[in-house]
N, C-alpha and C. Protein backbone atom coordinates (compact mmCIF):
# COMPACT_ATOMS: atom_id res chain seq x y z
N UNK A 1 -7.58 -1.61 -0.65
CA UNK A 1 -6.52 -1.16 -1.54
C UNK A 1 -6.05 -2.34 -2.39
N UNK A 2 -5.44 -1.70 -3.84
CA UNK A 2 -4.65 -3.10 -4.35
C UNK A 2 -4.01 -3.82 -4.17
N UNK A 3 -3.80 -5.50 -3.95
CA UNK A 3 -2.70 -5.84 -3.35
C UNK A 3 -1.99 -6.96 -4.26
N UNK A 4 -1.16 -7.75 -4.04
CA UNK A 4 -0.63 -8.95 -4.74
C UNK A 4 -0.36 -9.70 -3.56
N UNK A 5 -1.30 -10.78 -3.95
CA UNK A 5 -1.19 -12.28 -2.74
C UNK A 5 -2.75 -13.44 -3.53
N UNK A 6 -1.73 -14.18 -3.29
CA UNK A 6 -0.72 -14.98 -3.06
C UNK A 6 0.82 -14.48 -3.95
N UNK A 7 1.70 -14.16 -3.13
CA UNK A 7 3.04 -13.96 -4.22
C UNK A 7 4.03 -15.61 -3.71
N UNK A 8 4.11 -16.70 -4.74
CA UNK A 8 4.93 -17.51 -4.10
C UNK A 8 6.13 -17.84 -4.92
N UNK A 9 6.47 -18.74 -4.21
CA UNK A 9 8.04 -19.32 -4.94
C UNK A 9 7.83 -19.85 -6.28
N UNK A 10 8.72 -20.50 -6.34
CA UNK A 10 8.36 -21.54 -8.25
C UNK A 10 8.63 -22.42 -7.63
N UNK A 11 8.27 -22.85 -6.69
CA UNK A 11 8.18 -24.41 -5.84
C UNK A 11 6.43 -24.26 -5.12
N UNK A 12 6.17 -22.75 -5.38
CA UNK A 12 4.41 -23.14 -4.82
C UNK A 12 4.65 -22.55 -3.42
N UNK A 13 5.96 -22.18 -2.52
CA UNK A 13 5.53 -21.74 -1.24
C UNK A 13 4.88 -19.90 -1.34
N UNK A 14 4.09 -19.89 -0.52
CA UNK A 14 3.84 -18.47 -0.05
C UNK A 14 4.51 -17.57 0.73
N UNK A 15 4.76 -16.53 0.03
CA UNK A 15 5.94 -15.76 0.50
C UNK A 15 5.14 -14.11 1.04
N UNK A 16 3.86 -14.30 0.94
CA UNK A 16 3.03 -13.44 1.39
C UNK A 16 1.77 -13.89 2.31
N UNK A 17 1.21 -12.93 3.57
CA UNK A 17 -0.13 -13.43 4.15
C UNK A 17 -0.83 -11.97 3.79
N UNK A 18 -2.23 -12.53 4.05
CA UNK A 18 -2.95 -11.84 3.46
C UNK A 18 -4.16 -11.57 4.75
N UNK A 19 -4.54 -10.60 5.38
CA UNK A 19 -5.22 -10.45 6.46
C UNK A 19 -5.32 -11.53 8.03
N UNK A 20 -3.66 -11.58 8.33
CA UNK A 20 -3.65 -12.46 9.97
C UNK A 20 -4.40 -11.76 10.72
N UNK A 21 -5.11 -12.92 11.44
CA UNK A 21 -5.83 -12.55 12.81
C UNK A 21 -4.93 -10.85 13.42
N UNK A 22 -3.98 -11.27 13.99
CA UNK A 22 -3.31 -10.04 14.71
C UNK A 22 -3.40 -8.67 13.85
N UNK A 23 -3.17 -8.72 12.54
CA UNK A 23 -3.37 -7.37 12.07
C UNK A 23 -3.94 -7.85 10.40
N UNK A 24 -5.71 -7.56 10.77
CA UNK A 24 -6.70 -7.87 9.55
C UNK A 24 -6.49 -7.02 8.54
N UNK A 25 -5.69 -5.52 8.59
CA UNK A 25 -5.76 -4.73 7.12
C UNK A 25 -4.42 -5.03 6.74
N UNK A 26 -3.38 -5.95 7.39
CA UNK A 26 -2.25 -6.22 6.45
C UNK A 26 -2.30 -7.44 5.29
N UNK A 27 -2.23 -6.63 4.09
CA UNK A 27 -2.51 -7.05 2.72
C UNK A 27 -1.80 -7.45 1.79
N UNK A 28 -1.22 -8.71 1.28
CA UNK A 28 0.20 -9.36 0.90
C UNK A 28 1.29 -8.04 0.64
N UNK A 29 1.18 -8.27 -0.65
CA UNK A 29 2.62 -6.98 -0.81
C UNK A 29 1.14 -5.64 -1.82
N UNK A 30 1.74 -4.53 -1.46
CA UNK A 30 1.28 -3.45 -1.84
C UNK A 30 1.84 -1.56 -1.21
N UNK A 31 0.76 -0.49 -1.73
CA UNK A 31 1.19 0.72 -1.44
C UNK A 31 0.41 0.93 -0.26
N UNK A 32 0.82 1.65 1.16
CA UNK A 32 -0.27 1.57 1.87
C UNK A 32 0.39 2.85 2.62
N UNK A 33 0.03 3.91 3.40
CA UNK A 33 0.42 5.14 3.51
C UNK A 33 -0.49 5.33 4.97
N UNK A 34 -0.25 5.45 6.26
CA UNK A 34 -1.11 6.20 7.39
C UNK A 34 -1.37 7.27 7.46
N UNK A 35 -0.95 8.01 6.93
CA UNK A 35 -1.48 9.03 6.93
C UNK A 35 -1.02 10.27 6.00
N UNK A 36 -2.44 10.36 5.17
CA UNK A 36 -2.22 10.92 4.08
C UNK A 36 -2.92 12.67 4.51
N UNK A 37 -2.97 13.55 4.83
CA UNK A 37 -3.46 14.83 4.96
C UNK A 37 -4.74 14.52 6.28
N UNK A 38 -4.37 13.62 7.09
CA UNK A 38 -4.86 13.15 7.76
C UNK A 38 -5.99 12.12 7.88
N UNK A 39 -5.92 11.40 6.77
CA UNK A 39 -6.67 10.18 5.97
C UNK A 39 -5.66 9.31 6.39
N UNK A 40 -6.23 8.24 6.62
CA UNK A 40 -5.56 6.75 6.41
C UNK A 40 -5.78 6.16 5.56
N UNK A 41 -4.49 5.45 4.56
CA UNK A 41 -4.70 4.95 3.68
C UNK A 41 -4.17 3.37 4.20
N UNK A 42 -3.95 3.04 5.33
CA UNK A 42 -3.12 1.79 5.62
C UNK A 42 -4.17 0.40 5.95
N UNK A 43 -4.82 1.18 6.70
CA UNK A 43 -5.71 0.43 7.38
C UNK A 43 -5.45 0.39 8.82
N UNK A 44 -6.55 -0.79 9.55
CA UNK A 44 -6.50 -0.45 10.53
C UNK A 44 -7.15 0.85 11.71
N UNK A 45 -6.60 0.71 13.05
CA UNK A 45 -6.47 2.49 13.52
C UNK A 45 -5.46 3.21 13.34
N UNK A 46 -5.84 4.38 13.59
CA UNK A 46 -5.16 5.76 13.39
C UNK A 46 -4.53 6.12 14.99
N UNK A 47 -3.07 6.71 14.55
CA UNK A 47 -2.33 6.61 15.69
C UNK A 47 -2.36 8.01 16.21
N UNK A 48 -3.30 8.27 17.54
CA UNK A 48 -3.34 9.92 18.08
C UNK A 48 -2.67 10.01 19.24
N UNK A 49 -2.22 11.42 18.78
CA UNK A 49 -1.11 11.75 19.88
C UNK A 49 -1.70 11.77 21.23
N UNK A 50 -1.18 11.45 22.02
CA UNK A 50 -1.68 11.53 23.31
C UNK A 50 -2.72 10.73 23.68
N UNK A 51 -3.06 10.05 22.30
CA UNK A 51 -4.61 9.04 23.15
C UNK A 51 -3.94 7.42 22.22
N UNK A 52 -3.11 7.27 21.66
CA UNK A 52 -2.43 5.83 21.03
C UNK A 52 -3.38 5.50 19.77
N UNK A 53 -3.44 4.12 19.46
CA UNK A 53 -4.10 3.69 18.09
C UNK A 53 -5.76 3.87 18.24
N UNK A 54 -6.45 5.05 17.62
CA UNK A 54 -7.99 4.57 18.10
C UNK A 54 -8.71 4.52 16.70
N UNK A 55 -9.78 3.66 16.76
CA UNK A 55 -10.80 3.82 15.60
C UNK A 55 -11.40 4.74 15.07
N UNK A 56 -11.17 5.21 13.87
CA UNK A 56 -11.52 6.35 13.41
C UNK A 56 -12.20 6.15 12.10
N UNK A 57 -13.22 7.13 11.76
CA UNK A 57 -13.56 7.38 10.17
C UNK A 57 -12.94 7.84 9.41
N UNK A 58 -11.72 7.47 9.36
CA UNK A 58 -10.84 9.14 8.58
C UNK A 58 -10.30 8.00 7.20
N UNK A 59 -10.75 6.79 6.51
CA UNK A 59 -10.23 5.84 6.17
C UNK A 59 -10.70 6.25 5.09
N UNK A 60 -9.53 6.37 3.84
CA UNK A 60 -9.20 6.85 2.46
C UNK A 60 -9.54 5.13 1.93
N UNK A 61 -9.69 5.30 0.45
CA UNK A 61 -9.53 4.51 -0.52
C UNK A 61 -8.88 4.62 -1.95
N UNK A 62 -7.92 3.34 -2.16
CA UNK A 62 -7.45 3.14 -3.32
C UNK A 62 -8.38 2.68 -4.05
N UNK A 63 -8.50 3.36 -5.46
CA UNK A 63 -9.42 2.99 -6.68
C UNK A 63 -8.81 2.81 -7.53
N UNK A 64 -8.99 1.67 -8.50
CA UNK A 64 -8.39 1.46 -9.64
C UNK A 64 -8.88 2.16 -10.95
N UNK A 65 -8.58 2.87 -11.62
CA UNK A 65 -8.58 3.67 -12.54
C UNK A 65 -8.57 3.51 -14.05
N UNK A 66 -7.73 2.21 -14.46
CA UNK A 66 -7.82 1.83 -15.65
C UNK A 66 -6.07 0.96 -15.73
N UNK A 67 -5.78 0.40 -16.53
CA UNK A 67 -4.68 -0.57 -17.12
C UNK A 67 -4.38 0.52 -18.36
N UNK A 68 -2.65 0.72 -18.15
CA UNK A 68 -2.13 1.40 -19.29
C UNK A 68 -1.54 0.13 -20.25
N UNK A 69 -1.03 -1.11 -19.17
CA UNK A 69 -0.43 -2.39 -19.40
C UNK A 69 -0.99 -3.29 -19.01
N UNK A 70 -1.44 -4.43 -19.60
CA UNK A 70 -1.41 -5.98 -18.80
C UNK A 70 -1.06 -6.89 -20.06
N UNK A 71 -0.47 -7.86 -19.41
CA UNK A 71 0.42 -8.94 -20.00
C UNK A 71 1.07 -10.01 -19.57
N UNK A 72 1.28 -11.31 -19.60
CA UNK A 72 1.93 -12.65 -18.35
C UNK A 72 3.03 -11.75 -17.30
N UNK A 73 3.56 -10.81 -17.76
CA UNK A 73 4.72 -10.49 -17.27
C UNK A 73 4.77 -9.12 -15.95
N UNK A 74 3.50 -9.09 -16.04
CA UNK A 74 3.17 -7.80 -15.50
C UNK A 74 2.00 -6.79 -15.92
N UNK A 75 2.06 -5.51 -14.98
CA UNK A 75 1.00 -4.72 -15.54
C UNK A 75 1.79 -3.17 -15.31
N UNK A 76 0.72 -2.01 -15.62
CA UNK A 76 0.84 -0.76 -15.37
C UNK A 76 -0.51 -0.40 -15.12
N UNK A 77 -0.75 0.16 -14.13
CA UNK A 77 -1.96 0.67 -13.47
C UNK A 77 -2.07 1.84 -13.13
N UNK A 78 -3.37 2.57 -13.17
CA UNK A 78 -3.48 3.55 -12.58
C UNK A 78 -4.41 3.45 -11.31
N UNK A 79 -3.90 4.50 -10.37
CA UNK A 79 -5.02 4.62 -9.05
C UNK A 79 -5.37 5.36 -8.87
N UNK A 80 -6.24 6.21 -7.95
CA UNK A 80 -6.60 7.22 -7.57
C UNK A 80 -6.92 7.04 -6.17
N UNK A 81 -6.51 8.00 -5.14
CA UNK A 81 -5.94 7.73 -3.49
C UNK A 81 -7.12 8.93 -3.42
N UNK A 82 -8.16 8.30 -2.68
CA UNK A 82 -9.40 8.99 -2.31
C UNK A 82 -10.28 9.35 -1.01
N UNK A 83 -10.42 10.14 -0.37
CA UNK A 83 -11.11 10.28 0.92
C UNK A 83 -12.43 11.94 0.76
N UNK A 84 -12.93 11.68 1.86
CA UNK A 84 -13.96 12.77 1.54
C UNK A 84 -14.23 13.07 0.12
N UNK A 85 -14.37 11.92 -0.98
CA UNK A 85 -15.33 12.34 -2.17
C UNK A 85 -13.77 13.42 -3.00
N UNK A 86 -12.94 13.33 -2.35
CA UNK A 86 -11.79 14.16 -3.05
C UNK A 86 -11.11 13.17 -3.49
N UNK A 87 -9.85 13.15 -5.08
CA UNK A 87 -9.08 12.51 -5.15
C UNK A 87 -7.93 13.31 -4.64
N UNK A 88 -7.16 12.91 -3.97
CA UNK A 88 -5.73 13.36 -3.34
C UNK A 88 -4.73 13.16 -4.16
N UNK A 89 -4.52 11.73 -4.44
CA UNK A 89 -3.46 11.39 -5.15
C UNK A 89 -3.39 10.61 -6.07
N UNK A 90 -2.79 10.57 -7.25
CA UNK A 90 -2.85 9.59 -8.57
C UNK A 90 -1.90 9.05 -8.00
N UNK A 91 -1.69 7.57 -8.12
CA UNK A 91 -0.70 6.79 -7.99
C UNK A 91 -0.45 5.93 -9.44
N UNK A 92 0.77 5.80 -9.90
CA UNK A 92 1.10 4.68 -11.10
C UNK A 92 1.93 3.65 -10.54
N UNK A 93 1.07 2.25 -11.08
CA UNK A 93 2.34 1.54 -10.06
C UNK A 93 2.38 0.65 -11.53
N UNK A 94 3.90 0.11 -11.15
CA UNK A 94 4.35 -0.95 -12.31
C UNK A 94 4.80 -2.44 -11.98
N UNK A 95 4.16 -3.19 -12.12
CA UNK A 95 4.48 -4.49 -11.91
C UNK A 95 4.68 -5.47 -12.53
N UNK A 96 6.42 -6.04 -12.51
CA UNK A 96 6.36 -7.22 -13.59
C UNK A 96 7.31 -7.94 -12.65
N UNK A 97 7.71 -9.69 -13.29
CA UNK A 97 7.62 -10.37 -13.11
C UNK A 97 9.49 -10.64 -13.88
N UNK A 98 10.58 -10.85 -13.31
CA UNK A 98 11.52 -11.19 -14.15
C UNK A 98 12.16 -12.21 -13.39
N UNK A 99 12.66 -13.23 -14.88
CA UNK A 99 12.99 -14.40 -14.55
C UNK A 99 14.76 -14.22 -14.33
N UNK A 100 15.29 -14.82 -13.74
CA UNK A 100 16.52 -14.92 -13.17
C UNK A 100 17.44 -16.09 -13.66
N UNK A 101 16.90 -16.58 -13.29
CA UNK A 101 17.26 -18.74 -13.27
C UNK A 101 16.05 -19.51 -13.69
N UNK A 102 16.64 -20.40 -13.84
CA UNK A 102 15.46 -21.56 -14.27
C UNK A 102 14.65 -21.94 -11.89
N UNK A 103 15.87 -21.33 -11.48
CA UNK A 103 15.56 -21.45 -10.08
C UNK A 103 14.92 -20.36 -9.29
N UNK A 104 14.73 -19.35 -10.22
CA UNK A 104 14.46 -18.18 -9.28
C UNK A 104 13.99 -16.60 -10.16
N UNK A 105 13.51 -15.92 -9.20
CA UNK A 105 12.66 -15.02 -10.57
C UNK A 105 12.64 -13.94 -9.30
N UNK A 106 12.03 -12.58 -9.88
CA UNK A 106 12.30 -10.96 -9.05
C UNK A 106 10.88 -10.66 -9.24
N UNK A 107 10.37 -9.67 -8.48
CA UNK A 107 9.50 -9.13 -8.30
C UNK A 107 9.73 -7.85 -8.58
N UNK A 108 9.72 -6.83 -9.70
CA UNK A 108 10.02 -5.56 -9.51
C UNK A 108 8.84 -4.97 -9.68
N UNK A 109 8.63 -3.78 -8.63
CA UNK A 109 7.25 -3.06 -8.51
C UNK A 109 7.93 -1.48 -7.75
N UNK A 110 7.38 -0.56 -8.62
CA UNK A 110 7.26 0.60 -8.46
C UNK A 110 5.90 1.55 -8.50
N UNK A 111 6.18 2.73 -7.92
CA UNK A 111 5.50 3.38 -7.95
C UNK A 111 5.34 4.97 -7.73
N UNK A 112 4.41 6.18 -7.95
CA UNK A 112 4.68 7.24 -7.93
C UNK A 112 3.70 8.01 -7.77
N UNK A 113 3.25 8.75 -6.33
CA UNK A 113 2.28 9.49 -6.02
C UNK A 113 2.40 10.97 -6.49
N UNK A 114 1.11 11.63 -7.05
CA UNK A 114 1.15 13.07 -7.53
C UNK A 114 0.11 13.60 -6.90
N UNK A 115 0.37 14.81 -6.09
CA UNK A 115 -0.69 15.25 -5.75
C UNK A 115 -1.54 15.76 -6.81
N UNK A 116 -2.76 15.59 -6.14
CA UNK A 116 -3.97 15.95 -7.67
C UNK A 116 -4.69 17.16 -7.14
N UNK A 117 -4.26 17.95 -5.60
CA UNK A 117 -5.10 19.43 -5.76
C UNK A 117 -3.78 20.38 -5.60
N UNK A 118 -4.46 21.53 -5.59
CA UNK A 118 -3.44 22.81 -5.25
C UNK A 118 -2.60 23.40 -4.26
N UNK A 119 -2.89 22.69 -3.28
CA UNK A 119 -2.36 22.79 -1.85
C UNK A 119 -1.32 21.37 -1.18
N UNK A 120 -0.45 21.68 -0.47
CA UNK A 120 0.67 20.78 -0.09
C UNK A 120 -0.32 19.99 0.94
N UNK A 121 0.83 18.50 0.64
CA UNK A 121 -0.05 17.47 1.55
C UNK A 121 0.50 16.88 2.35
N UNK A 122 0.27 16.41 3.11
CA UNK A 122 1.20 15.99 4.67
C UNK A 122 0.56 14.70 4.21
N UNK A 123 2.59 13.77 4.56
CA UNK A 123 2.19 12.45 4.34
C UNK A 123 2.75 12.03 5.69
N UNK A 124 2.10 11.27 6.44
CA UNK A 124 2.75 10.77 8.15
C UNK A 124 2.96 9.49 8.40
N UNK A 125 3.04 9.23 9.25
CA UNK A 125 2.95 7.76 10.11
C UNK A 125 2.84 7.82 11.12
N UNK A 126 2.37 6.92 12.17
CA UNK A 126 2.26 6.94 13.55
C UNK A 126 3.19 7.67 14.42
N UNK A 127 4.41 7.55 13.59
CA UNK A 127 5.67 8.41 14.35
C UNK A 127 5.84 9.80 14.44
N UNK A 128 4.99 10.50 12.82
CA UNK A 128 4.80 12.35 12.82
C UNK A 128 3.83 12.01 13.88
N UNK A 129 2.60 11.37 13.86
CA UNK A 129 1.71 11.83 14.88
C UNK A 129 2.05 11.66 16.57
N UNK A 130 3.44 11.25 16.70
CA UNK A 130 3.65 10.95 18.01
C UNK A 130 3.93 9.78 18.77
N UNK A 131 4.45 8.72 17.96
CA UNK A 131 4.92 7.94 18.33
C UNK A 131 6.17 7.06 17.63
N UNK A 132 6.83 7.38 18.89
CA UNK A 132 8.15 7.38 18.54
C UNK A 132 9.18 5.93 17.83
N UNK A 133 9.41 5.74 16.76
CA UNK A 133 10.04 4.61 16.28
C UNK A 133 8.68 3.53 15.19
N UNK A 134 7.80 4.68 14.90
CA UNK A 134 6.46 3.90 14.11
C UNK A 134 6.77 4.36 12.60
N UNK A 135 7.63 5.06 12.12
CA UNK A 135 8.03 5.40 11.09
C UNK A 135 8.19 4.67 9.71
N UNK A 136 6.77 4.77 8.99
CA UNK A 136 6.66 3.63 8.14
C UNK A 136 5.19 4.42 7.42
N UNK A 137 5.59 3.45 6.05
CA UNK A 137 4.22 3.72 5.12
C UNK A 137 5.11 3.05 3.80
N UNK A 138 4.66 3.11 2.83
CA UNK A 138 5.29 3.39 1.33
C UNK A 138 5.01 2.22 1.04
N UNK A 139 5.91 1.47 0.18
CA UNK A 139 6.12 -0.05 -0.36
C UNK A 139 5.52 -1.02 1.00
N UNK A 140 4.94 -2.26 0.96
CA UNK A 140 4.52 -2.57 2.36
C UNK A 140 4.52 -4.34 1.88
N UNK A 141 5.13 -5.17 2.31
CA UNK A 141 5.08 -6.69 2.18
C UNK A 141 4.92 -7.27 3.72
N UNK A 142 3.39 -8.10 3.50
CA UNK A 142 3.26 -8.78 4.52
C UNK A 142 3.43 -10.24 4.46
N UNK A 143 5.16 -10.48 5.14
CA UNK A 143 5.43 -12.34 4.96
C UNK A 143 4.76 -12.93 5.77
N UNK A 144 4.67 -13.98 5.79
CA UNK A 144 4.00 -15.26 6.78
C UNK A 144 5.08 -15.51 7.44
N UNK A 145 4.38 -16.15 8.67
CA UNK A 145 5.21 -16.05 10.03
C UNK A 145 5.54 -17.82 9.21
């Protein structure tokens, strides 16, 4: 999936990691979703009820689609959120870059999933599938320890 890393300071530190030993599909800052109509879009395993995190084929992909924007300051992108040869979901994400201080600067990044077929889509996390307090997906930043 798309990600942004290295994201650092204006002094050069890293304020993102990018695949730690302990968990290899966490990807600096980005969109990452467990479970999309029963696709994983996060990475990793898939969390089953009654049997915990196991390895599965059920692993979706983000595709990049084309640039509506690019520029020093940022971009606008399109995606397409894909599994079984289907696209599921268009995603638009927006990313720019604003300065604050001569000391300090923002990261603003959005984004907005549409379903792309005719039928409703179940979006989960480890926690719909049964485990309790795993409640997570969406916006996703992985800092360094």
């Amino acid at each position: 999936r798309p990600y942004l890393h290295p994201v650092t300071t204006l002094a050069g530190i890293p304020v993102t990691e990018e695949r730690p030993a302990d968990h290899l599909h966490h990807l600096g800052a980005g969109v990452a979703v467990p479970d999309v109509a029963g696709h994983n879009f996060w990475g990793g395993r898939t969390y089953v009820r009654d049997q915990g995190p196991t390895a599965l084929d059920n692993h979706g992909t983000q595709r990049h689609l084309g640039w509506k924007l690019r520029d020093p300051d940022g971009f606008v992108q399109e995606l397409g959120w894909e599994a079984d040869g289907t696209e599921l979901l268009r995603e638009h994400r927006t990313v720019a870059v604003v300065e604050l201080s001569d000391t300090a600067w923002a990261l603003d990044f959005s984004f907005s999933l549409t379903n792309r077929g005719e039928r409703d889509l179940s979006i989960g996390s480890p926690a719909t599938n049964g485990r309790p307090g795993a409640g997570y997906g969406g916006f996703f930043w992985r800092a360094p320890k």
